[in-house]
C-alpha atoms as a PDB file:
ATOM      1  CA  UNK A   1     154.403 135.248  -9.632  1.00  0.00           C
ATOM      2  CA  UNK A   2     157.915 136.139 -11.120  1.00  0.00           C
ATOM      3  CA  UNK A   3     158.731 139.801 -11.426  1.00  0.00           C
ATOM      4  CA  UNK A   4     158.397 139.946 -14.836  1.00  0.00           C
ATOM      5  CA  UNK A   5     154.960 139.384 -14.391  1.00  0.00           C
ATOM      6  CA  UNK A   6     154.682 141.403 -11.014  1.00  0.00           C
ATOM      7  CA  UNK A   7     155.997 144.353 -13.251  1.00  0.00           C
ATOM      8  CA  UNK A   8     152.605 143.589 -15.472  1.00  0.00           C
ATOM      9  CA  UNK A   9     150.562 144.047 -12.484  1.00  0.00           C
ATOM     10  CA  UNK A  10     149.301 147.189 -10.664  1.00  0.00           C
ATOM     11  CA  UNK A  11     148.154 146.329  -7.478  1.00  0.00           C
ATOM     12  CA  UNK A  12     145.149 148.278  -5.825  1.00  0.00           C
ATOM     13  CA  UNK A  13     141.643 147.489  -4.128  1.00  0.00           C
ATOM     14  CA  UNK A  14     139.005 148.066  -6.308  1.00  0.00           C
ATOM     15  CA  UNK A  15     135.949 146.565  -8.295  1.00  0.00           C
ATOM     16  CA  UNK A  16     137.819 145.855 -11.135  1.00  0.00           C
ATOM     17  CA  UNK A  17     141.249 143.702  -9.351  1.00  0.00           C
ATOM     18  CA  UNK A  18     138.328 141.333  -7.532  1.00  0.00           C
ATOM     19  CA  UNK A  19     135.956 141.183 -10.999  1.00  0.00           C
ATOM     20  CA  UNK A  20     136.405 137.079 -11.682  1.00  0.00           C
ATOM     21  CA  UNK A  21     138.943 136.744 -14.184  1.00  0.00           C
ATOM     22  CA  UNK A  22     136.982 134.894 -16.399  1.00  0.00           C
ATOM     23  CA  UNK A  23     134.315 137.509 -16.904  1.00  0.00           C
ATOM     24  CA  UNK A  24     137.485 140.201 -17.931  1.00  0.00           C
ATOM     25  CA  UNK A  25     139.158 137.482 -20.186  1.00  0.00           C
ATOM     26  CA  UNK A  26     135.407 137.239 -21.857  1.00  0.00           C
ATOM     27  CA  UNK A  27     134.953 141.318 -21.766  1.00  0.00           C
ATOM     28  CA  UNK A  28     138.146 141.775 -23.746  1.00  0.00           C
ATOM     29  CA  UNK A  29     138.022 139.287 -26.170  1.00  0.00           C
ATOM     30  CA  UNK A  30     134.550 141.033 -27.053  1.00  0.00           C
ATOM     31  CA  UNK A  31     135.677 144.313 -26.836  1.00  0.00           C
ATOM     32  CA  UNK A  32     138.213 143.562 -28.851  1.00  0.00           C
ATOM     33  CA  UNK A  33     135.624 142.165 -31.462  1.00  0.00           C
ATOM     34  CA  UNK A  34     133.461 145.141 -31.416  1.00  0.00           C
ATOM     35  CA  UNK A  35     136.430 147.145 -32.161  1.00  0.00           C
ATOM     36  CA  UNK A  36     137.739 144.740 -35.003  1.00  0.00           C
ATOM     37  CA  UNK A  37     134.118 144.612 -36.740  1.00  0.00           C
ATOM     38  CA  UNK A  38     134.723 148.862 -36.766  1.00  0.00           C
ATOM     39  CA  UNK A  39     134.359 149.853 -40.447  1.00  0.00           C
ATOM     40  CA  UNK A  40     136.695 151.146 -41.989  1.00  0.00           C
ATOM     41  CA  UNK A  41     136.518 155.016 -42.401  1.00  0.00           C
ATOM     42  CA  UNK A  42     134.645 155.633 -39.696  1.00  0.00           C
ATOM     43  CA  UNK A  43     136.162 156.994 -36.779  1.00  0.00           C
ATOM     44  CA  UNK A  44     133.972 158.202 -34.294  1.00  0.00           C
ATOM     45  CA  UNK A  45     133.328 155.163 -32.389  1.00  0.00           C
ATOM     46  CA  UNK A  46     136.393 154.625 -31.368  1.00  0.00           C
ATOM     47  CA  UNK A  47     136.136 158.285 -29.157  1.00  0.00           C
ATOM     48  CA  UNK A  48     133.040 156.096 -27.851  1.00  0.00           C
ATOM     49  CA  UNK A  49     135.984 153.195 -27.497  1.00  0.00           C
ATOM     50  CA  UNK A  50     137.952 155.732 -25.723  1.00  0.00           C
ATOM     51  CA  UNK A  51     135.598 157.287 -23.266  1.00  0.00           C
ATOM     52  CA  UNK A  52     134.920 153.281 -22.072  1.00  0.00           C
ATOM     53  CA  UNK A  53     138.199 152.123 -21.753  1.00  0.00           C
ATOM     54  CA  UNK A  54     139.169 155.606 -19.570  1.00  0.00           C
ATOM     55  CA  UNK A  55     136.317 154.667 -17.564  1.00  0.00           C
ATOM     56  CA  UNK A  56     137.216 151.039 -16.528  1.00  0.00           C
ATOM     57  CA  UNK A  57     140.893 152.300 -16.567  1.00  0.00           C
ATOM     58  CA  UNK A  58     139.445 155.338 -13.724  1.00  0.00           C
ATOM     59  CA  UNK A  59     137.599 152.602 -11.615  1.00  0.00           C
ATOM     60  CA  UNK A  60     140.782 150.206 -11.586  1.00  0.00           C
ATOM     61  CA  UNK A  61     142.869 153.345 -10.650  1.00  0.00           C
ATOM     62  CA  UNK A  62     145.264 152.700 -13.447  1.00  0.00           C
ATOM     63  CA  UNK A  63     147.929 155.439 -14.028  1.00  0.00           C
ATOM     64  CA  UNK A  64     147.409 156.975 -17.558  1.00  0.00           C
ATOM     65  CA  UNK A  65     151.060 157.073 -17.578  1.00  0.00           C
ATOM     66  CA  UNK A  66     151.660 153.611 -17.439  1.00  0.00           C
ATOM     67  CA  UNK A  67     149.132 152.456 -20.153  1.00  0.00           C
ATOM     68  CA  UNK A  68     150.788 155.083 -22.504  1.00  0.00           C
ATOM     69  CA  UNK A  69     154.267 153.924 -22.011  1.00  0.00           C
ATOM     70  CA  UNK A  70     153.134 150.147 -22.628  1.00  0.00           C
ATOM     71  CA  UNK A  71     151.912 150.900 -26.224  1.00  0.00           C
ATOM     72  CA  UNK A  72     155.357 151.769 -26.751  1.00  0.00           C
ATOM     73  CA  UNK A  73     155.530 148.007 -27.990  1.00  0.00           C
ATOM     74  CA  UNK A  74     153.545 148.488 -31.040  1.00  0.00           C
ATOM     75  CA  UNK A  75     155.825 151.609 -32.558  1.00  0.00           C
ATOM     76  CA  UNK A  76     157.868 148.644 -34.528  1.00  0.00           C
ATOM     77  CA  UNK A  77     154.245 147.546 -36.041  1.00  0.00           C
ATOM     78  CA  UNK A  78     153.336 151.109 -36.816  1.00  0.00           C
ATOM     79  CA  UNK A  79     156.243 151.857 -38.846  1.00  0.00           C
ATOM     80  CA  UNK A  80     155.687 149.166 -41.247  1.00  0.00           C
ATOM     81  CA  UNK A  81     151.985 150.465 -41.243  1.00  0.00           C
ATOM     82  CA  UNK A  82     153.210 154.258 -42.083  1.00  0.00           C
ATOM     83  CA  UNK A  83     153.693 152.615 -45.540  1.00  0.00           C
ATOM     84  CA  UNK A  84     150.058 151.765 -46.603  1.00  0.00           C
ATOM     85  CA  UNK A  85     149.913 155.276 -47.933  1.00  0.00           C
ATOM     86  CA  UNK A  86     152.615 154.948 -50.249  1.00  0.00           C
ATOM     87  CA  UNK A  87     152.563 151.877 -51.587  1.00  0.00           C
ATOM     88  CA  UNK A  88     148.610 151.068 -51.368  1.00  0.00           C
ATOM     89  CA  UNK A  89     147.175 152.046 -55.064  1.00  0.00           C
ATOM     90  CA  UNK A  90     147.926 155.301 -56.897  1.00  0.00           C
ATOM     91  CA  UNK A  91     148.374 158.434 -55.526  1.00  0.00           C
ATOM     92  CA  UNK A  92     145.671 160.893 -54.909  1.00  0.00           C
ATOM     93  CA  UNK A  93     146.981 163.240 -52.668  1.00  0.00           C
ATOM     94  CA  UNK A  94     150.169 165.027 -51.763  1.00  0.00           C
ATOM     95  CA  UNK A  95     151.542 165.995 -48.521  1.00  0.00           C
ATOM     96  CA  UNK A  96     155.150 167.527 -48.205  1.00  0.00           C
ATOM     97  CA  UNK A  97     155.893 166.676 -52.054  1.00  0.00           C
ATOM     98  CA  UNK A  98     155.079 163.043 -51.468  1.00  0.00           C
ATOM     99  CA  UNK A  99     152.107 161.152 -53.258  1.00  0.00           C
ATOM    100  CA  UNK A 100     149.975 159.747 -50.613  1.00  0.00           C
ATOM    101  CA  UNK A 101     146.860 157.326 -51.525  1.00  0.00           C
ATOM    102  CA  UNK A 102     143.160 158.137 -50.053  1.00  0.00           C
ATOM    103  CA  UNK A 103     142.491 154.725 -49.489  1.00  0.00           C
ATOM    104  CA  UNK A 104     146.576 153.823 -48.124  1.00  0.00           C
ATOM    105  CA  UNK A 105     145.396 156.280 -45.571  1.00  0.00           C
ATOM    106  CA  UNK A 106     142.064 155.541 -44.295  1.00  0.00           C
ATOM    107  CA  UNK A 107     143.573 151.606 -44.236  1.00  0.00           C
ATOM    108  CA  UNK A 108     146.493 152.853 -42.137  1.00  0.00           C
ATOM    109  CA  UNK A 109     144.504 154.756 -39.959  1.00  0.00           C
ATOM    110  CA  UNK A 110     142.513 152.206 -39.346  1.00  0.00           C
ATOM    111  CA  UNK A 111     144.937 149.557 -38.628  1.00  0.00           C
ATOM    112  CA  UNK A 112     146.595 151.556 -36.288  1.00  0.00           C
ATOM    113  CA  UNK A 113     143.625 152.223 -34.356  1.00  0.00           C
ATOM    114  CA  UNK A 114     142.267 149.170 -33.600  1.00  0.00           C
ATOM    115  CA  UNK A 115     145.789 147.466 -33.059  1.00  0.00           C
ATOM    116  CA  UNK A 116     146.264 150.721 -30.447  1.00  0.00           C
ATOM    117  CA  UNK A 117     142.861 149.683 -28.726  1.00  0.00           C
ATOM    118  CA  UNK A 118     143.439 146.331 -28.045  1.00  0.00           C
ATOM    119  CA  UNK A 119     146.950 146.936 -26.708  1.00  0.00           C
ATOM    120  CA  UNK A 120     145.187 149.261 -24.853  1.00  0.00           C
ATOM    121  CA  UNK A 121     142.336 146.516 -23.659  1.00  0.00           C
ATOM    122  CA  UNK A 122     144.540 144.006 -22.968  1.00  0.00           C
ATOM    123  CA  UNK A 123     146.917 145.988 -21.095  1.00  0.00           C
ATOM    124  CA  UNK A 124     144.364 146.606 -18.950  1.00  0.00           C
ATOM    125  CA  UNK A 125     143.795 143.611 -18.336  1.00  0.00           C
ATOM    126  CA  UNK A 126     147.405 142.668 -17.599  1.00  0.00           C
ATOM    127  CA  UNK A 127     147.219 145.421 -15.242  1.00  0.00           C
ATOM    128  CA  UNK A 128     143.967 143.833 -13.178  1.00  0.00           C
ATOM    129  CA  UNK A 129     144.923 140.335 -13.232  1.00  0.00           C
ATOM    130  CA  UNK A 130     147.748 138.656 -12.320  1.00  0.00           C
ATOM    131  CA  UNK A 131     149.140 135.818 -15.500  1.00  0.00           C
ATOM    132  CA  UNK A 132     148.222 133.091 -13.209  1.00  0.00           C
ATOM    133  CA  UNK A 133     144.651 134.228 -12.681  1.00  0.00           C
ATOM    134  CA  UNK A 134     144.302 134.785 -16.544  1.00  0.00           C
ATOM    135  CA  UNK A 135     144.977 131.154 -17.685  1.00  0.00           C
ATOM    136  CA  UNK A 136     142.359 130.266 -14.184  1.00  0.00           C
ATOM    137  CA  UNK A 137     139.286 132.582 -16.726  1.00  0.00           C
ATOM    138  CA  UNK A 138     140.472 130.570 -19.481  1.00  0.00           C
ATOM    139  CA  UNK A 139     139.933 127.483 -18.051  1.00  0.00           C
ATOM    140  CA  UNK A 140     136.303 128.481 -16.291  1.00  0.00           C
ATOM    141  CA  UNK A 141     135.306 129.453 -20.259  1.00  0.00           C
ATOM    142  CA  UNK A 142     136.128 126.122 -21.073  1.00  0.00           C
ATOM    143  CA  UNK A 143     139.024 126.722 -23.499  1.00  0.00           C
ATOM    144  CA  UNK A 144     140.377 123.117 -24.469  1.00  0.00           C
ATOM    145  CA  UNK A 145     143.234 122.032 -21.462  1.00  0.00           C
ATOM    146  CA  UNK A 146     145.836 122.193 -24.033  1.00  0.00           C
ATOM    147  CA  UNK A 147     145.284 125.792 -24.900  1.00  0.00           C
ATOM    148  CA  UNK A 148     145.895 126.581 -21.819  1.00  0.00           C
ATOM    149  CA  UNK A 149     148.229 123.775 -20.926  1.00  0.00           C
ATOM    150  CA  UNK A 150     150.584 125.661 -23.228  1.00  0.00           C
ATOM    151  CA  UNK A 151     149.614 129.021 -21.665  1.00  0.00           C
ATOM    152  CA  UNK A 152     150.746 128.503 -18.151  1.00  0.00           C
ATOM    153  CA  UNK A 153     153.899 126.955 -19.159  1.00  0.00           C
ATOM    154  CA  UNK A 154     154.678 130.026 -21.437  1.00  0.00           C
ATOM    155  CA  UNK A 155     154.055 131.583 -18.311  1.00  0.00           C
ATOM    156  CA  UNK A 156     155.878 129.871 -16.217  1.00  0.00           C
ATOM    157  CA  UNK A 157     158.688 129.243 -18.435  1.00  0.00           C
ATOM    158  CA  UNK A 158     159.060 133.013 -20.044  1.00  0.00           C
ATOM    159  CA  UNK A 159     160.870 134.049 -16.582  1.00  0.00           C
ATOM    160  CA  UNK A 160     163.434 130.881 -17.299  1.00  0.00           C
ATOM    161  CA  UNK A 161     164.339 131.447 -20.776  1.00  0.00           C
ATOM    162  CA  UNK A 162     164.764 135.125 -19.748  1.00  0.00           C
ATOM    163  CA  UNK A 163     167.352 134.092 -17.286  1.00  0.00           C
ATOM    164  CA  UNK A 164     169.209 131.687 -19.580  1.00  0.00           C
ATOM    165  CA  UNK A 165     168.909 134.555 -22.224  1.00  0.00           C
ATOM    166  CA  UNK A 166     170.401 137.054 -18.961  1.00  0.00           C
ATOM    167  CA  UNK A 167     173.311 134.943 -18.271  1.00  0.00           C
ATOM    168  CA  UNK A 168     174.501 133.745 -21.921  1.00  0.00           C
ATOM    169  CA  UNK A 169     174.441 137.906 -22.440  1.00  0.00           C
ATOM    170  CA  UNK A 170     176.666 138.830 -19.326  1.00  0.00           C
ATOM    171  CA  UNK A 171     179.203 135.568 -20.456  1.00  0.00           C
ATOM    172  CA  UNK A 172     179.471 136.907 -24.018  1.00  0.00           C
ATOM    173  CA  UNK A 173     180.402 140.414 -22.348  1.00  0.00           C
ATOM    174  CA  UNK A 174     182.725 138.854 -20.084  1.00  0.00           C
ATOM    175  CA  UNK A 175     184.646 137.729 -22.897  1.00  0.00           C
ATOM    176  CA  UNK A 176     184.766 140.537 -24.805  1.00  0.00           C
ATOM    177  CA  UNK A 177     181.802 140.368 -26.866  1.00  0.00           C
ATOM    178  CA  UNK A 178     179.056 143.020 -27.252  1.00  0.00           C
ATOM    179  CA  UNK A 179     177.084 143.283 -30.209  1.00  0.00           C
ATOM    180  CA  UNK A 180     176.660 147.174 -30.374  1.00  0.00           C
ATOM    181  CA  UNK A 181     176.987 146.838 -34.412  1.00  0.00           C
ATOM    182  CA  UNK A 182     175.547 145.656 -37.575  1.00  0.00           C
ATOM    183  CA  UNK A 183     178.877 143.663 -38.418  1.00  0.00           C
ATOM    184  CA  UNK A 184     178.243 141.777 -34.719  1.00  0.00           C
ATOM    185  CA  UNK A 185     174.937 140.499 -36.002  1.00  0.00           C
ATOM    186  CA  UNK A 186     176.822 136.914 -36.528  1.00  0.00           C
ATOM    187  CA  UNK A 187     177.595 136.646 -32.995  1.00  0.00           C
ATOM    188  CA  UNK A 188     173.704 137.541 -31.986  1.00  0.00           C
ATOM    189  CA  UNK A 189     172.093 135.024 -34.112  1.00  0.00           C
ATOM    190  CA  UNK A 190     174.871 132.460 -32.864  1.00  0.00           C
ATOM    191  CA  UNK A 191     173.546 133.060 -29.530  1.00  0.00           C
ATOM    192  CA  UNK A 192     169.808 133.424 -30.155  1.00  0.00           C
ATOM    193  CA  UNK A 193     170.316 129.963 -31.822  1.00  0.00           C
ATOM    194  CA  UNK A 194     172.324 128.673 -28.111  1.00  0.00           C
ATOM    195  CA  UNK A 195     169.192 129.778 -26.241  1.00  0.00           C
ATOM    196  CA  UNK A 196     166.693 127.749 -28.916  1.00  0.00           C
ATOM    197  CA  UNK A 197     168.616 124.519 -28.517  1.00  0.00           C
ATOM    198  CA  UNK A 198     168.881 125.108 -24.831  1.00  0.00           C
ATOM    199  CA  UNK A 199     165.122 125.389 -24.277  1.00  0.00           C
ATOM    200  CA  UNK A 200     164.391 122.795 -26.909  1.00  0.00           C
ATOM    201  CA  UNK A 201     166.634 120.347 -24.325  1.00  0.00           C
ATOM    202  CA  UNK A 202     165.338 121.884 -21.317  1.00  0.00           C
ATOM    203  CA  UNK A 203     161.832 121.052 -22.642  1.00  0.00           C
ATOM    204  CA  UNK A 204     162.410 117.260 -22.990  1.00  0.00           C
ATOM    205  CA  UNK A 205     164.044 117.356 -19.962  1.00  0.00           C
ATOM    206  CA  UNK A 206     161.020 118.860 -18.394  1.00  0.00           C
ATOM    207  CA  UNK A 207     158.812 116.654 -20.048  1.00  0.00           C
ATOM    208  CA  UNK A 208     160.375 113.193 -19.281  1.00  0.00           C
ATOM    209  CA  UNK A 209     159.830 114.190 -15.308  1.00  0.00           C
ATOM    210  CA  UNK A 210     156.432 115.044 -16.181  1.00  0.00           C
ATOM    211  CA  UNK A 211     155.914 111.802 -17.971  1.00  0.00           C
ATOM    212  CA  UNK A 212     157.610 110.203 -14.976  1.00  0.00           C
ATOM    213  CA  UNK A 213     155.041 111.682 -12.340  1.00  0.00           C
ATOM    214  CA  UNK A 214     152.134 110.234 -14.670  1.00  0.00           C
ATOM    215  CA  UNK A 215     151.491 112.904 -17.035  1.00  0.00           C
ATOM    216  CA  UNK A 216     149.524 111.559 -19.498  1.00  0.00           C
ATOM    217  CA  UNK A 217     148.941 114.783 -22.314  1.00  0.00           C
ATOM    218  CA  UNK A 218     146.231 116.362 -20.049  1.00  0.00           C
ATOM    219  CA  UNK A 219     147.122 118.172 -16.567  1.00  0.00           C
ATOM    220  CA  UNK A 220     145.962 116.903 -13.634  1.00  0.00           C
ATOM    221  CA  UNK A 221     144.591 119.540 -12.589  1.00  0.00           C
ATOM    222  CA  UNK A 222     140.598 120.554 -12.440  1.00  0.00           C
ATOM    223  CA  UNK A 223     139.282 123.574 -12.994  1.00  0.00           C
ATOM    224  CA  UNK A 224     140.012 126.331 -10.419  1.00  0.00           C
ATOM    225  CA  UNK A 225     138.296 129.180  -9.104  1.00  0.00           C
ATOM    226  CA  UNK A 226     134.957 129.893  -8.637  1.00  0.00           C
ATOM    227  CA  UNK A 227     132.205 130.784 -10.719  1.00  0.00           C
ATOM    228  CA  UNK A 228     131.309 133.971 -10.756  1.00  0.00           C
ATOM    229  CA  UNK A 229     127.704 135.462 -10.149  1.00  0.00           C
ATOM    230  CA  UNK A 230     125.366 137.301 -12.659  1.00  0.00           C
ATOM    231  CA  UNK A 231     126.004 140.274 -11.510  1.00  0.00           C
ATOM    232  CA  UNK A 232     129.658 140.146 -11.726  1.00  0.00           C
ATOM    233  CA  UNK A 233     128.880 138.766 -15.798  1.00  0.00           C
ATOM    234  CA  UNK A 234     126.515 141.725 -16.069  1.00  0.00           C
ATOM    235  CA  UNK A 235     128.997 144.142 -14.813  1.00  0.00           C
ATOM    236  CA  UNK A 236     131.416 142.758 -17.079  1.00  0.00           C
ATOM    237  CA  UNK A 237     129.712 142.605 -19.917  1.00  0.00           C
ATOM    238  CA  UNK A 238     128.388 145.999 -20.215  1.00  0.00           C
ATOM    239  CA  UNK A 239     131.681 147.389 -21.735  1.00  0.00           C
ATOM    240  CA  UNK A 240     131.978 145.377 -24.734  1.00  0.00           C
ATOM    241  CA  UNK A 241     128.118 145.366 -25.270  1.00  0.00           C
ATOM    242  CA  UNK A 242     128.001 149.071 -25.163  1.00  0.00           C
ATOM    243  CA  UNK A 243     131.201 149.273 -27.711  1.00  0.00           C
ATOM    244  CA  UNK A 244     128.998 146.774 -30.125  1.00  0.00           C
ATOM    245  CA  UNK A 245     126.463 149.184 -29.916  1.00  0.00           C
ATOM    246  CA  UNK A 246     129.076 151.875 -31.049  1.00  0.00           C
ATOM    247  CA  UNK A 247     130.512 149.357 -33.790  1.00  0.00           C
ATOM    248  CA  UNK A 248     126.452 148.506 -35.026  1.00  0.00           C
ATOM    249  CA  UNK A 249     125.971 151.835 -35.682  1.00  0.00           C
ATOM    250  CA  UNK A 250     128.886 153.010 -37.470  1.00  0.00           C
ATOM    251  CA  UNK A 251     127.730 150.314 -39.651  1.00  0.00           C
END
């Protein structure tokens, strides 16, 4: 693994790092679900949402810390959220002078919530199981080979285009330019649009000595890993089916 994705990962010995990573990759996606299908208004499952995800977090030995500070990602998403209560419908109630709709709110609310629990689920996840391992599940659930074709070289190739992005940055400083303000927005876009050409030719590149060692659309490759046992599926499982029975009845 690179260390971008090493910095993903928190190593430790428990249940939860040796679980099969296809039965996690199947637990989130249905926790996930359950916490989608949530109506909204109601907001005591997701302290039932909550008290499951603090569990699996407790038997992975995941720092609280270090969940919090990656749902620092969504605070961009959130803003444009803050203005659902504004703009959604008239105003029905007012808060500091400002007109805030009933409905604005409860939609905001809920938006933010479930986007905030899936971070949440899938950063655990991130945290259990390496990138490599993750596109491994996908491929024992039997996700078509060019979903997740396209996975492992985002995977593999994030790291690159990182580096390329790295070095164009320290040669624009070294020759004087540093886009601290808005009137340098020019010279960011200019070199945003460097790095897409550069991967778009780095991807043929790539492609023709793929084509050249008989890649014909499909990897090579069978499936890997090995199937995991009932118990490990039942042990999996028993998170998201527990937050369905949360979603059901808030219903």
């Amino acid at each position: 693994m690179s260390a971008a994705h090493q910095s993903l990962l928190v190593p430790a010995d428990t249940p939860v790092h040796h679980l099969a990573p296809q039965c996690k990759v199947a637990a989130t996606a249905l926790f996930v679900l359950a916490v989608a299908a949530t109506p909204t208004g109601e907001y005591w499952p997701y302290l039932w949402y909550l008290l499951l995800l603090a569990a699996v977090a407790a038997l992975a030995r995941l720092p609280p810390l270090t969940l919090s500070r990656r749902l620092l990602v969504e605070v961009p998403f959130l803003l444009f959220v803050l203005a659902l209560p504004i703009f959604d419908g008239p105003p029905s109630l007012t808060v500091l002078g400002v007109g805030l709709s009933v409905p604005g709110l409860h939609a905001a609310t809920t938006i933010a919530l479930k986007a905030t629990f899936g971070l949440l689920a899938t950063g655990i996840l991130a945290a259990t199981t390496p990138p490599p391992e993750i596109i491994t599940g996908l491929e024992r659930l039997r996700v078509p080979r060019v979903f997740t074709a396209v996975a492992a070289f985002m995977v593999r190739y994030t790291e690159v285009l990182a580096a390329e992005l790295a070095r164009m940055r320290i040669a624009a400083i070294c020759r004087g330019g540093k886009a601290r303000w808005l009137w340098q927005v020019r010279d960011v876009t200019a070199g945003l649009g460097a790095l897409v050409v550069r991967s778009f030719e780095r991807g043929e590149r790539v492609y023709l000595a793929m084509v050249s060692r008989g890649y014909t659309g499909a990897l090579p490759t069978a499936l890997t890993g090995v199937a995991a046992s009932r118990v490990a599926w039942a042990g999996a499982l028993a998170m998201p089916a527990l937050a369905a029975i949360g979603t059901v009845l808030a219903s």
